[in-house]
N, C-alpha and C. Protein backbone atom coordinates (compact mmCIF):
# COMPACT_ATOMS: atom_id res chain seq x y z
N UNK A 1 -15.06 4.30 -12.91
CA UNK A 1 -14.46 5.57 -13.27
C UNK A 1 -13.27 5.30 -14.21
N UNK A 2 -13.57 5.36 -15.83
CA UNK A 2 -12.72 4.75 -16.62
C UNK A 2 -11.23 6.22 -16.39
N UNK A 3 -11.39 7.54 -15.81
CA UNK A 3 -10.22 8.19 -15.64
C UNK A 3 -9.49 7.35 -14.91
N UNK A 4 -9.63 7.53 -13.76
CA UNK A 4 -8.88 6.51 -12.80
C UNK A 4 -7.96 5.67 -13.15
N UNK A 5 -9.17 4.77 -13.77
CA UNK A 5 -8.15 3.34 -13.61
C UNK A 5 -7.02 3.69 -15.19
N UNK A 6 -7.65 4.74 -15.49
CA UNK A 6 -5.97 4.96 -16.73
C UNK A 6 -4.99 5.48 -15.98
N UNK A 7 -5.14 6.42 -14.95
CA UNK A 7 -4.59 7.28 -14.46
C UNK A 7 -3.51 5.86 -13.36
N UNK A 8 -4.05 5.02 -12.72
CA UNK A 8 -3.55 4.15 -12.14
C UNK A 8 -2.54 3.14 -12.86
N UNK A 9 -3.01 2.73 -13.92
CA UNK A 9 -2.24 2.27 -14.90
C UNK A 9 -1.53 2.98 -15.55
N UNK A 10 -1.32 4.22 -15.95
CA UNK A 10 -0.47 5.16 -16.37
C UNK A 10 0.84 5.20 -15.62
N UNK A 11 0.60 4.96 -14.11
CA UNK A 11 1.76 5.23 -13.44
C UNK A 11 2.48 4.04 -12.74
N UNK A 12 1.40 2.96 -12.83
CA UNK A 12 1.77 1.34 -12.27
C UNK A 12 2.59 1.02 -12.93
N UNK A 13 2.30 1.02 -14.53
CA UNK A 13 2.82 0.12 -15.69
C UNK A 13 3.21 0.77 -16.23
N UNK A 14 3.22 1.98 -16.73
CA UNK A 14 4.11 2.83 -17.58
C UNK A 14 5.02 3.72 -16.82
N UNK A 15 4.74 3.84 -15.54
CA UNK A 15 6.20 4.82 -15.14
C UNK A 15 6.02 6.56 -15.08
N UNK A 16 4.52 6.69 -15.47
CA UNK A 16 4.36 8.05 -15.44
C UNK A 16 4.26 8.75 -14.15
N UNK A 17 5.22 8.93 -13.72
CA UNK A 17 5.25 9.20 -12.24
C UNK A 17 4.30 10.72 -11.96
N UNK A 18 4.04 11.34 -12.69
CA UNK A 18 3.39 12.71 -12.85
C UNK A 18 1.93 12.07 -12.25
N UNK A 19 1.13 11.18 -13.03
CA UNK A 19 -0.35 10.56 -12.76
C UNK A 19 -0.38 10.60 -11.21
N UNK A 20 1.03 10.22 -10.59
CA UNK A 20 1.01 10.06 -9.13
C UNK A 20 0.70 11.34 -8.20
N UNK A 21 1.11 12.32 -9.06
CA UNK A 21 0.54 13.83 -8.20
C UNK A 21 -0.64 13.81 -8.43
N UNK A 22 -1.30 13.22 -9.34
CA UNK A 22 -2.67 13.31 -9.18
C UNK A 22 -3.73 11.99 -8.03
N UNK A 23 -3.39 11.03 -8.14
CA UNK A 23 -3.73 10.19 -7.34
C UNK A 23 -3.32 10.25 -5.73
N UNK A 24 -2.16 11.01 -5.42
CA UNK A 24 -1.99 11.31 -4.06
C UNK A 24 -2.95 11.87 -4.05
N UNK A 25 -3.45 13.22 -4.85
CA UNK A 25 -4.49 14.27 -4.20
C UNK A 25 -5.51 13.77 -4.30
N UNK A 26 -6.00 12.54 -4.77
CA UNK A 26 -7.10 12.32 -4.59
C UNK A 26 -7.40 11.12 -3.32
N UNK A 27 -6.34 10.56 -2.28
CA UNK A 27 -6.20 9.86 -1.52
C UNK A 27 -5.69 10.93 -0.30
N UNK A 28 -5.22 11.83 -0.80
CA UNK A 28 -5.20 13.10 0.65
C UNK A 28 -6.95 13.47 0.75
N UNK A 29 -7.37 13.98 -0.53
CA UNK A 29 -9.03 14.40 0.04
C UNK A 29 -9.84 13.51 0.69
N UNK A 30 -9.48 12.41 0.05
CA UNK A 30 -10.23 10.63 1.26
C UNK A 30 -10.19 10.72 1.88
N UNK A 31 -8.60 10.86 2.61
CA UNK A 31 -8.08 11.20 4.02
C UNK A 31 -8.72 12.09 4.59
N UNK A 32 -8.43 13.33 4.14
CA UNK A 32 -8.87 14.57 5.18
C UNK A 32 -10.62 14.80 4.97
N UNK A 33 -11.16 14.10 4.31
CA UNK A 33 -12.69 14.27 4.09
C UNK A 33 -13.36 12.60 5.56
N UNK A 34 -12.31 12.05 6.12
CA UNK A 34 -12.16 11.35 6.99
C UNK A 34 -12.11 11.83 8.72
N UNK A 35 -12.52 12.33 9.33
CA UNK A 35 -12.01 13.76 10.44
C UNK A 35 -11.39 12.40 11.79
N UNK A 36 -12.15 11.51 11.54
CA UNK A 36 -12.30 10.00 12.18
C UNK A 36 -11.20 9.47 12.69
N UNK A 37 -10.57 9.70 11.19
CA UNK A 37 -9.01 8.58 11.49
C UNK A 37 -8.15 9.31 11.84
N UNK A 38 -7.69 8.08 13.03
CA UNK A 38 -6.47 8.48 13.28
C UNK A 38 -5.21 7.46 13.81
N UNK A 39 -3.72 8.11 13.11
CA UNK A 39 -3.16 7.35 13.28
C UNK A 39 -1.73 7.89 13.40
N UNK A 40 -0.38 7.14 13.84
CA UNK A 40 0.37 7.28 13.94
C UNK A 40 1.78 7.24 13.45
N UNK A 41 1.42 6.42 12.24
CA UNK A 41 2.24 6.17 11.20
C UNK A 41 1.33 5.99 10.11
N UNK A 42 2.19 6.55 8.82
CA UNK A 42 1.97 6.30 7.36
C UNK A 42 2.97 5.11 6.97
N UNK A 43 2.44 3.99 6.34
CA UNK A 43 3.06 3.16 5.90
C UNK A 43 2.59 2.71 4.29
N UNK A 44 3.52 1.93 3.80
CA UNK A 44 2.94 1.67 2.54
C UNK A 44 3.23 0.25 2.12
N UNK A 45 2.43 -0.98 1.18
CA UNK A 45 2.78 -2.42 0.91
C UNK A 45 4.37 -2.67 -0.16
N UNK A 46 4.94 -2.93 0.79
CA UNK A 46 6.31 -3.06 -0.45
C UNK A 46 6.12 -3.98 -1.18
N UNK A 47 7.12 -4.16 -2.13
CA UNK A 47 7.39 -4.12 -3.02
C UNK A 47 8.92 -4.97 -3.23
N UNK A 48 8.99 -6.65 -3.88
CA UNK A 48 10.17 -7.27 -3.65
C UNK A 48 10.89 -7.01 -4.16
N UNK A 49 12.36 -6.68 -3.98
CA UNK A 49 13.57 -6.00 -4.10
C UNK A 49 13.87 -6.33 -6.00
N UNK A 50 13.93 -7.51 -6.12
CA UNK A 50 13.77 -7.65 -7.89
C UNK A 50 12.30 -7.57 -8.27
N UNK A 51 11.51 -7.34 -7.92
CA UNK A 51 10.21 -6.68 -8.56
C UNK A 51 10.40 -5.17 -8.93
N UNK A 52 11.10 -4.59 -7.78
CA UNK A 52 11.41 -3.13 -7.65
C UNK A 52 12.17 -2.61 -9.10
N UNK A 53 13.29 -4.08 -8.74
CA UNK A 53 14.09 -3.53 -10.12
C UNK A 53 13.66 -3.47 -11.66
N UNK A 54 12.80 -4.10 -11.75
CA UNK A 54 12.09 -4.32 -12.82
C UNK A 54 11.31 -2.98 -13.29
N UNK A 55 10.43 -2.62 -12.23
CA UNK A 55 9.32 -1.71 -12.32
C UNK A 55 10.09 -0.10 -12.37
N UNK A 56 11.79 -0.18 -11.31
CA UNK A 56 12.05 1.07 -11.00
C UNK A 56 11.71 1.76 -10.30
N UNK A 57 10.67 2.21 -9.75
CA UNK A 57 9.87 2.64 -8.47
C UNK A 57 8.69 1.32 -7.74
N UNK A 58 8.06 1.40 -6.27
CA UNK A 58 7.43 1.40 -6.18
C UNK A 58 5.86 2.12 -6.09
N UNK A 59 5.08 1.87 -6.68
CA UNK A 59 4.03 2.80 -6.95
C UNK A 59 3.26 3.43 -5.54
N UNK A 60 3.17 2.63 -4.31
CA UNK A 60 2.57 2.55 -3.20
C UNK A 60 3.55 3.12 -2.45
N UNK A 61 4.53 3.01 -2.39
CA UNK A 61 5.66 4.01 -1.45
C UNK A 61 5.87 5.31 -2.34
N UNK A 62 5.38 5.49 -3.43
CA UNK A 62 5.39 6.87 -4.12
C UNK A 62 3.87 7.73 -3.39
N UNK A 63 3.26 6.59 -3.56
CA UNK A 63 2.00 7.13 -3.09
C UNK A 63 2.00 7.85 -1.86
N UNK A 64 2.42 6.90 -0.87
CA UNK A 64 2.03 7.08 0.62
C UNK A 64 3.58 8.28 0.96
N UNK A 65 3.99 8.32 0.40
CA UNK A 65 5.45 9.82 0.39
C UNK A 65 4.65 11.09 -0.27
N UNK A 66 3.96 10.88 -1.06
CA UNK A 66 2.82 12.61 -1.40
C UNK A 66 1.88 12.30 -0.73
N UNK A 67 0.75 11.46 -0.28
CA UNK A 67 0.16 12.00 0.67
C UNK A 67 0.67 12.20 2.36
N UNK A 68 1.96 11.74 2.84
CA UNK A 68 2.70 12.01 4.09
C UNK A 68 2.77 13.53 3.90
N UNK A 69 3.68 13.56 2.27
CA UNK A 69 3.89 15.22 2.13
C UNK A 69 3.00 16.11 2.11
N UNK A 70 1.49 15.94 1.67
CA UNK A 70 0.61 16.61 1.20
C UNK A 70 -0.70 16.80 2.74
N UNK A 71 -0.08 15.70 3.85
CA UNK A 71 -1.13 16.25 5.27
C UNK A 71 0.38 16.81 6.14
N UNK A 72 1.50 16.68 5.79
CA UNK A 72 2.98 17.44 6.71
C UNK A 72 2.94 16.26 7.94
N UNK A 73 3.45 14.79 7.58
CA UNK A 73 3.26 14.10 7.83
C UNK A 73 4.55 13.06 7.35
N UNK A 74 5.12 12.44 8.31
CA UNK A 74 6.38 11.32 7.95
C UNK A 74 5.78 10.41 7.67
N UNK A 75 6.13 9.59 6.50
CA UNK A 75 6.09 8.13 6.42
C UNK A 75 6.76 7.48 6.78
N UNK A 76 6.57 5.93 6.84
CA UNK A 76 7.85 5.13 7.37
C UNK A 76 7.56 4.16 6.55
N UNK A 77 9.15 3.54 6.17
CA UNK A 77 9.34 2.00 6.05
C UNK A 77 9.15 0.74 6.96
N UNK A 78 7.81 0.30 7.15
CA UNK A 78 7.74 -0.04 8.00
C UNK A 78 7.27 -1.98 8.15
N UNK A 79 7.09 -2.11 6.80
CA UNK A 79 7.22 -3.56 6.11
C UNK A 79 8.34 -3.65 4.91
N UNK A 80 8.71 -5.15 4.69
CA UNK A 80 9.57 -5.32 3.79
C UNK A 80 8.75 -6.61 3.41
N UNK A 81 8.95 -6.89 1.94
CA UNK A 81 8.00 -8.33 1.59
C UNK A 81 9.92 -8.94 1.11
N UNK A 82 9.59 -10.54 1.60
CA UNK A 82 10.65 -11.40 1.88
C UNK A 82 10.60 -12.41 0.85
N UNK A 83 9.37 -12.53 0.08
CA UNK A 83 9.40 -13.55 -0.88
C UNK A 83 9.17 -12.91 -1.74
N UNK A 84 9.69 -13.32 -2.97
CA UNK A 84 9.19 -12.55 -4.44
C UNK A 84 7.90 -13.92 -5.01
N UNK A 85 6.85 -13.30 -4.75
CA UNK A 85 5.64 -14.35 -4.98
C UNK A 85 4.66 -13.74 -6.23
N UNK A 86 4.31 -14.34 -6.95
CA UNK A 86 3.43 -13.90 -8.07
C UNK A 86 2.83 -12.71 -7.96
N UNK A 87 2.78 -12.17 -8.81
CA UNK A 87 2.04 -10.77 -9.10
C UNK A 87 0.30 -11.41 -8.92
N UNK A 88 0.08 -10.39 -7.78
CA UNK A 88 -1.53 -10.71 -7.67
C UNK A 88 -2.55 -10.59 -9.14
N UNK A 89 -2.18 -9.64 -10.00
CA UNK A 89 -2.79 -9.21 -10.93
C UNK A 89 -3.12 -10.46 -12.18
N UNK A 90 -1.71 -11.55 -12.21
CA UNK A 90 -2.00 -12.12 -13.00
C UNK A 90 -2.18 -13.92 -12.34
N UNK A 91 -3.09 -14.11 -11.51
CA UNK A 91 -3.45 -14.90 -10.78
C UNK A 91 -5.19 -14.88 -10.48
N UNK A 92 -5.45 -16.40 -10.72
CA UNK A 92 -6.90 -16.38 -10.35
C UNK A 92 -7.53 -16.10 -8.59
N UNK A 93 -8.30 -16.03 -8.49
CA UNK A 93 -9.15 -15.17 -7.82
C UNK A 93 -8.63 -16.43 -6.11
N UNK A 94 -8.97 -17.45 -6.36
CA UNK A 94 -8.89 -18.51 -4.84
C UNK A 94 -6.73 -18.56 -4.60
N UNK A 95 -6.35 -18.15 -5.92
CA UNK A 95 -4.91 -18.11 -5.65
C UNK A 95 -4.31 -16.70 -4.93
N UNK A 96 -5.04 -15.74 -5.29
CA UNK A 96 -4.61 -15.08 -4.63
C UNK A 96 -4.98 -14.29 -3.36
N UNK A 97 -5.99 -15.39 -2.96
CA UNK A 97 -6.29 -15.16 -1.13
C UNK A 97 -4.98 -16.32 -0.56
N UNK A 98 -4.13 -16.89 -1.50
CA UNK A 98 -3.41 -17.77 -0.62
C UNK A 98 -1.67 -17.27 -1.21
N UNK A 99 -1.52 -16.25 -2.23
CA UNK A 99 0.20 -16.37 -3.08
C UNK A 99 0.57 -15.63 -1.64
N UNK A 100 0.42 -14.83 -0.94
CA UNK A 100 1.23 -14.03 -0.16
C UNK A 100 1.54 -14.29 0.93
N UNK A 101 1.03 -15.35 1.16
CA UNK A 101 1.17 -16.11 3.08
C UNK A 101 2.46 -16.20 3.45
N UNK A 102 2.75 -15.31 4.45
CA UNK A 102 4.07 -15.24 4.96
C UNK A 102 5.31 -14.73 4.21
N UNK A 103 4.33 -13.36 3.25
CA UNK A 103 5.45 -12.99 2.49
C UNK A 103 6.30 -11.75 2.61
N UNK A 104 5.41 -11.02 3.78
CA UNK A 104 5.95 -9.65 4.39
C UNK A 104 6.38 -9.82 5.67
N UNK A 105 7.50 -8.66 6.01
CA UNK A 105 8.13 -9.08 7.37
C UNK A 105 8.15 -7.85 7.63
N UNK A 106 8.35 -7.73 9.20
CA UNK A 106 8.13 -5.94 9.47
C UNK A 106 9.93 -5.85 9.15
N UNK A 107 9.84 -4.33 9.35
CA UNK A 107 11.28 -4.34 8.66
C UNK A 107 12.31 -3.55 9.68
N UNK A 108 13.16 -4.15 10.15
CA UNK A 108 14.19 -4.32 11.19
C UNK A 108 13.76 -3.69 12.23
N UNK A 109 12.64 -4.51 12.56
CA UNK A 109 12.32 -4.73 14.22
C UNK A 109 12.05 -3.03 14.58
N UNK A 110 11.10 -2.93 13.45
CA UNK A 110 10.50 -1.20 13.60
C UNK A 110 9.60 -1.59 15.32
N UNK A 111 9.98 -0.12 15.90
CA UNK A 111 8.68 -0.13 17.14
C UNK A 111 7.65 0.02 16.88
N UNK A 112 6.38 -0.61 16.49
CA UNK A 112 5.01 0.03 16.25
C UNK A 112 3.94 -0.28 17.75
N UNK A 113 4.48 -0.87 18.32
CA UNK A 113 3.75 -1.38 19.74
C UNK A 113 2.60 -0.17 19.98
N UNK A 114 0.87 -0.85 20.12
CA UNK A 114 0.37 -0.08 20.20
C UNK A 114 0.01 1.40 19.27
N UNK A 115 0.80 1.76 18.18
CA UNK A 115 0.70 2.08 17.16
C UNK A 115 -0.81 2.22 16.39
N UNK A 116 -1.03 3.21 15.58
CA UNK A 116 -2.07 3.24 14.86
C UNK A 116 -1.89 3.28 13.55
N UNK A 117 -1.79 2.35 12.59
CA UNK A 117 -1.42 2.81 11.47
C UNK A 117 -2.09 2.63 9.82
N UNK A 118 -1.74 3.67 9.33
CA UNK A 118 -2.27 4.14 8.03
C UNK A 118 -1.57 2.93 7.07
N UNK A 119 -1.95 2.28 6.38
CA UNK A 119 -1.05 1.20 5.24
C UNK A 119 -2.02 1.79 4.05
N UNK A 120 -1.01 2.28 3.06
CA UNK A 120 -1.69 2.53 1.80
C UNK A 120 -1.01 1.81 0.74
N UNK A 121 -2.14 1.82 -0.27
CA UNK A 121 -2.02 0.77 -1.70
C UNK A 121 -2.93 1.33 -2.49
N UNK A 122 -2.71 1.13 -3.89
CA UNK A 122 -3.21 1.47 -4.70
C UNK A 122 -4.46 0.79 -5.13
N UNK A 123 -4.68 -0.31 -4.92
CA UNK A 123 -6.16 -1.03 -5.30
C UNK A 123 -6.21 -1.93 -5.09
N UNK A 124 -7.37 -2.28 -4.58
CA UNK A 124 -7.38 -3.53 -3.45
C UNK A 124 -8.53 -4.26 -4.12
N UNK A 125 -8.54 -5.70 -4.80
CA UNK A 125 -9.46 -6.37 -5.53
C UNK A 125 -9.54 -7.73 -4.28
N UNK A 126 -9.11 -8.42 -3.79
CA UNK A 126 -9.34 -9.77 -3.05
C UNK A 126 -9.20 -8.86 -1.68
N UNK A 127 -8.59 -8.04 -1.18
CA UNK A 127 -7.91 -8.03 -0.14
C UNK A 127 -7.14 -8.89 0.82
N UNK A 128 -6.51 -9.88 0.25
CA UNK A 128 -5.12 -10.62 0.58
C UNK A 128 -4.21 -10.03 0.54
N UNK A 129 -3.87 -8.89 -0.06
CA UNK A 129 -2.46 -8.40 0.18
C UNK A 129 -2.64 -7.09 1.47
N UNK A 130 -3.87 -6.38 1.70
CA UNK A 130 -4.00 -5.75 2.67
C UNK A 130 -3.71 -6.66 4.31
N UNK A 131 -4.78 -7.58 3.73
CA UNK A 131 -4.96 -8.76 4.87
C UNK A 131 -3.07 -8.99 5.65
N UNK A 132 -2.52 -9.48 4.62
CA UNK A 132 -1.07 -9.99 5.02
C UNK A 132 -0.44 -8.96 5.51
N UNK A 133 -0.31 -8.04 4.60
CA UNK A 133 0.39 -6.58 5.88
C UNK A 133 0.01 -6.10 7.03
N UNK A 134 -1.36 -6.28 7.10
CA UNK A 134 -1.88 -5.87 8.80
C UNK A 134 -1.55 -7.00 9.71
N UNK A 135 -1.70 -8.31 8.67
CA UNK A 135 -1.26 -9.37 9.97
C UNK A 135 -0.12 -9.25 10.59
N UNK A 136 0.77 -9.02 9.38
CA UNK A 136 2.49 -8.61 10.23
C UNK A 136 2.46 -7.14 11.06
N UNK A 137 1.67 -6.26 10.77
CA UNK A 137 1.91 -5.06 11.87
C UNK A 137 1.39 -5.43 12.87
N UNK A 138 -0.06 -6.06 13.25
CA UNK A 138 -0.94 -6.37 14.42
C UNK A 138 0.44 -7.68 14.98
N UNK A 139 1.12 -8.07 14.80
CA UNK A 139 1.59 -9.05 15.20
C UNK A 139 2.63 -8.46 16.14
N UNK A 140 2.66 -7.76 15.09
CA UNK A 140 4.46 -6.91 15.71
C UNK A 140 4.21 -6.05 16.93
N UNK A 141 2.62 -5.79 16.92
CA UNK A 141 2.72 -4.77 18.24
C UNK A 141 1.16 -3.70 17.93
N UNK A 142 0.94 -2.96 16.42
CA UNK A 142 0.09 -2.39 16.42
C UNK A 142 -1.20 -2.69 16.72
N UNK A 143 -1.68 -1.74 17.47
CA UNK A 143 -2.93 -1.55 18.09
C UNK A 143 -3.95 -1.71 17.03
N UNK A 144 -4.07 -0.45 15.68
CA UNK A 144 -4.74 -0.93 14.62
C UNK A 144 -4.11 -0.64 13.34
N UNK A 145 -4.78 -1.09 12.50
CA UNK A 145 -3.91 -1.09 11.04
C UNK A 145 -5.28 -0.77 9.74
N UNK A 146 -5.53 0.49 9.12
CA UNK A 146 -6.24 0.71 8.23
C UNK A 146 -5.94 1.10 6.84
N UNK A 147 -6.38 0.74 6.24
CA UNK A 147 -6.27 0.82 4.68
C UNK A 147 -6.60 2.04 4.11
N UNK A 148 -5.78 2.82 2.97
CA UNK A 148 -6.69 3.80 2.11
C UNK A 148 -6.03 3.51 0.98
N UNK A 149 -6.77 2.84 0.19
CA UNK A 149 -6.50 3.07 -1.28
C UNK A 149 -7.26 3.47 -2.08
N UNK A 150 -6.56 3.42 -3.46
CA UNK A 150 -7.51 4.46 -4.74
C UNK A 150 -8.90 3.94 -4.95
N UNK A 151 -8.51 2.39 -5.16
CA UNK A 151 -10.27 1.36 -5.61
C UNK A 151 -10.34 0.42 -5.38
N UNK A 152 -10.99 -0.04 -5.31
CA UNK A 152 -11.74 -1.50 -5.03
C UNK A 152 -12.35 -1.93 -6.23
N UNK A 153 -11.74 -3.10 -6.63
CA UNK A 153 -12.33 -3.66 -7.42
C UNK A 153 -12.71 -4.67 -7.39
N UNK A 154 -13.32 -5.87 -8.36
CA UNK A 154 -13.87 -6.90 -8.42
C UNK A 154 -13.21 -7.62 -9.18
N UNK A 155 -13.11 -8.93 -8.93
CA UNK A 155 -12.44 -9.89 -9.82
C UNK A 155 -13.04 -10.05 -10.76
């Protein structure tokens, strides 16, 4: 779906934060076209503190804040990433099932014990970076930890 992935890149890399009202609504209809899931927190994959500064927003905590807003629903901060480790995007394919190991930390000893939770991201190509955030929530206490993002892609 060549819209999409402009629409994703429009707001990743250029800052068009507007594209993002459109991509929430299309990750709220996922959601609610879902009757299945359920969960207890909205969370989203951060984003390292000088990465942040660079970019200015994170794209995935923009995300997961319109669709919280768009089902009347809180999000939480509920990971923090601790290492500033290569951008998955510009890394080969066996490197980046391994750049993120041990690079997210839950973030100040949030309660999720037993917890069900929503982790959203914008596009998930290896799934190593999904992988690493559920490991730190399932660790910390949550019961389960599911993904909704925009696409899936292929290396």
């Amino acid at each position: 779906m060549p819209e999409l992935k402009k629409l994703i890149k429009a707001f990743k890399y250029k800052g068009i934060k507007e594209s993002g009202d459109v991509l929430s609504q299309i990750m709220t209809m996922r959601l609610k076209s879902n009757k299945n899931m359920v969960f207890d927190a909205i969370t989203y994959v951060p984003m390292h503190k000088n990465r942040k500064l660079k970019r200015i927003f994170n794209h995935a905590e923009i995300l997961s804040m319109k669709v919280a807003k768009n089902i009347n629903f809180k999000h939480k901060k509920l990971l923090k990433k601790v290492i500033n480790t290569e951008q998955q995007a510009k890394l080969e394919f066996s490197d980046r099932l391994t750049n993120l190991n041990n690079s997210f930390a839950i973030n100040n000893a949030t309660n999720i014990k037993n917890k069900h939770i929503l982790l959203i991201d914008d596009i998930s190509t290896t799934g190593a970076t999904l992988h690493e955030c559920s490991k730190v929530l399932k660790n910390n206490g949550a019961s389960t930890v599911t993904a909704l993002v925009l696409a899936k892609t292929n290396y």
